[in-house]
Protein backbone atom coordinates (compact mmCIF):
# COMPACT_ATOMS: atom_id res chain seq x y z
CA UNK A 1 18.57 37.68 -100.60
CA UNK A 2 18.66 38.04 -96.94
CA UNK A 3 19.11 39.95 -94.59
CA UNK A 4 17.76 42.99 -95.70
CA UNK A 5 17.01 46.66 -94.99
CA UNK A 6 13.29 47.64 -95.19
CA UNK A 7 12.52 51.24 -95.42
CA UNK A 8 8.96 52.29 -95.15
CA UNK A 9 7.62 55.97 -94.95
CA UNK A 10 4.82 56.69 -94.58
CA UNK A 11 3.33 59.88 -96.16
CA UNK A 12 0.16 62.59 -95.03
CA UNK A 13 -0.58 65.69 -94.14
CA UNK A 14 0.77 66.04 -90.64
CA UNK A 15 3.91 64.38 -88.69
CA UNK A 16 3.43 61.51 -86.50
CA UNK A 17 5.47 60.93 -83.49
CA UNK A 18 7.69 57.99 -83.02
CA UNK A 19 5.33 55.59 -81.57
CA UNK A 20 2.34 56.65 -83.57
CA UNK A 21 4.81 56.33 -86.63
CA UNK A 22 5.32 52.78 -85.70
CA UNK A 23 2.11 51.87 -85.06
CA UNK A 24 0.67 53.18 -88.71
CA UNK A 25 3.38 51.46 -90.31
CA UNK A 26 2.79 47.85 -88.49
CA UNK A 27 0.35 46.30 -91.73
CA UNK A 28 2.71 46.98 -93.89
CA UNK A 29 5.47 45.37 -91.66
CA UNK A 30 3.32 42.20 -91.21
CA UNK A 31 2.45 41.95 -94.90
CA UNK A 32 6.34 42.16 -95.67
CA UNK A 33 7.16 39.75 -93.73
CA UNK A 34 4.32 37.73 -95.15
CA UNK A 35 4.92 38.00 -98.62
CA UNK A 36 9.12 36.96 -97.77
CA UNK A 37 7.77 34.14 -95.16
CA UNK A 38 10.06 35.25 -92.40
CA UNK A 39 8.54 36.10 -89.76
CA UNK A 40 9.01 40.21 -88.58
CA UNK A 41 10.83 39.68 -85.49
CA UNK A 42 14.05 37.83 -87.36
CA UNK A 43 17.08 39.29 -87.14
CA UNK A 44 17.23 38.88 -90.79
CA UNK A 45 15.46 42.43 -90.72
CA UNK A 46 16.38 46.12 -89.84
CA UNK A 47 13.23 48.08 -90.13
CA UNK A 48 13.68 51.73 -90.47
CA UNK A 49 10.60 54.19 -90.67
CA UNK A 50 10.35 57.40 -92.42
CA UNK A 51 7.65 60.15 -92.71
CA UNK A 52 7.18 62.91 -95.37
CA UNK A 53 4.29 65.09 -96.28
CA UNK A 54 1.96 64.94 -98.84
CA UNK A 55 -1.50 63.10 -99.32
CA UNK A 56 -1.87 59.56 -97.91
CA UNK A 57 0.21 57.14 -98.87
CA UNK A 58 3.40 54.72 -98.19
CA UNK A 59 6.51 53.78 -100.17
CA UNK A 60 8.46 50.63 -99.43
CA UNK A 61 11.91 50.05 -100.20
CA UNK A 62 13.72 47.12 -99.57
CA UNK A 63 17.42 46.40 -100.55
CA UNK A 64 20.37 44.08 -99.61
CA UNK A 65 21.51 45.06 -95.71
């Protein structure tokens, strides 16, 4: 159901800074939005983006805002 929260971190070896953080995580934003069929600029969204260390990767969670 809508609107939701979407949560994704990204994970590596080294912190990115805001902007870069953004930037690595926009596929996965586009896909999302794909896969729901609204598009990523809808208010029906609040993206949030996290980092953590460890070997590439990115976990997605997205729950009920």
């Amino acid at each position: 159901p809508m609107p939701i929260l979407v949560t994704i971190t990204r994970v590596g070896p080294r912190k990115l800074d805001d902007d870069n953080l953004a930037s690595a995580c926009k596929y996965i934003r586009d896909t999302i939005a794909t896969i729901v069929g609204v598009d990523d600029g809808s208010d029906e969204y609040t993206w949030r983006y996290e980092q953590k260390r460890g070997k590439y990767g990115v976990d997605v969670e997205i729950t009920p805002r």
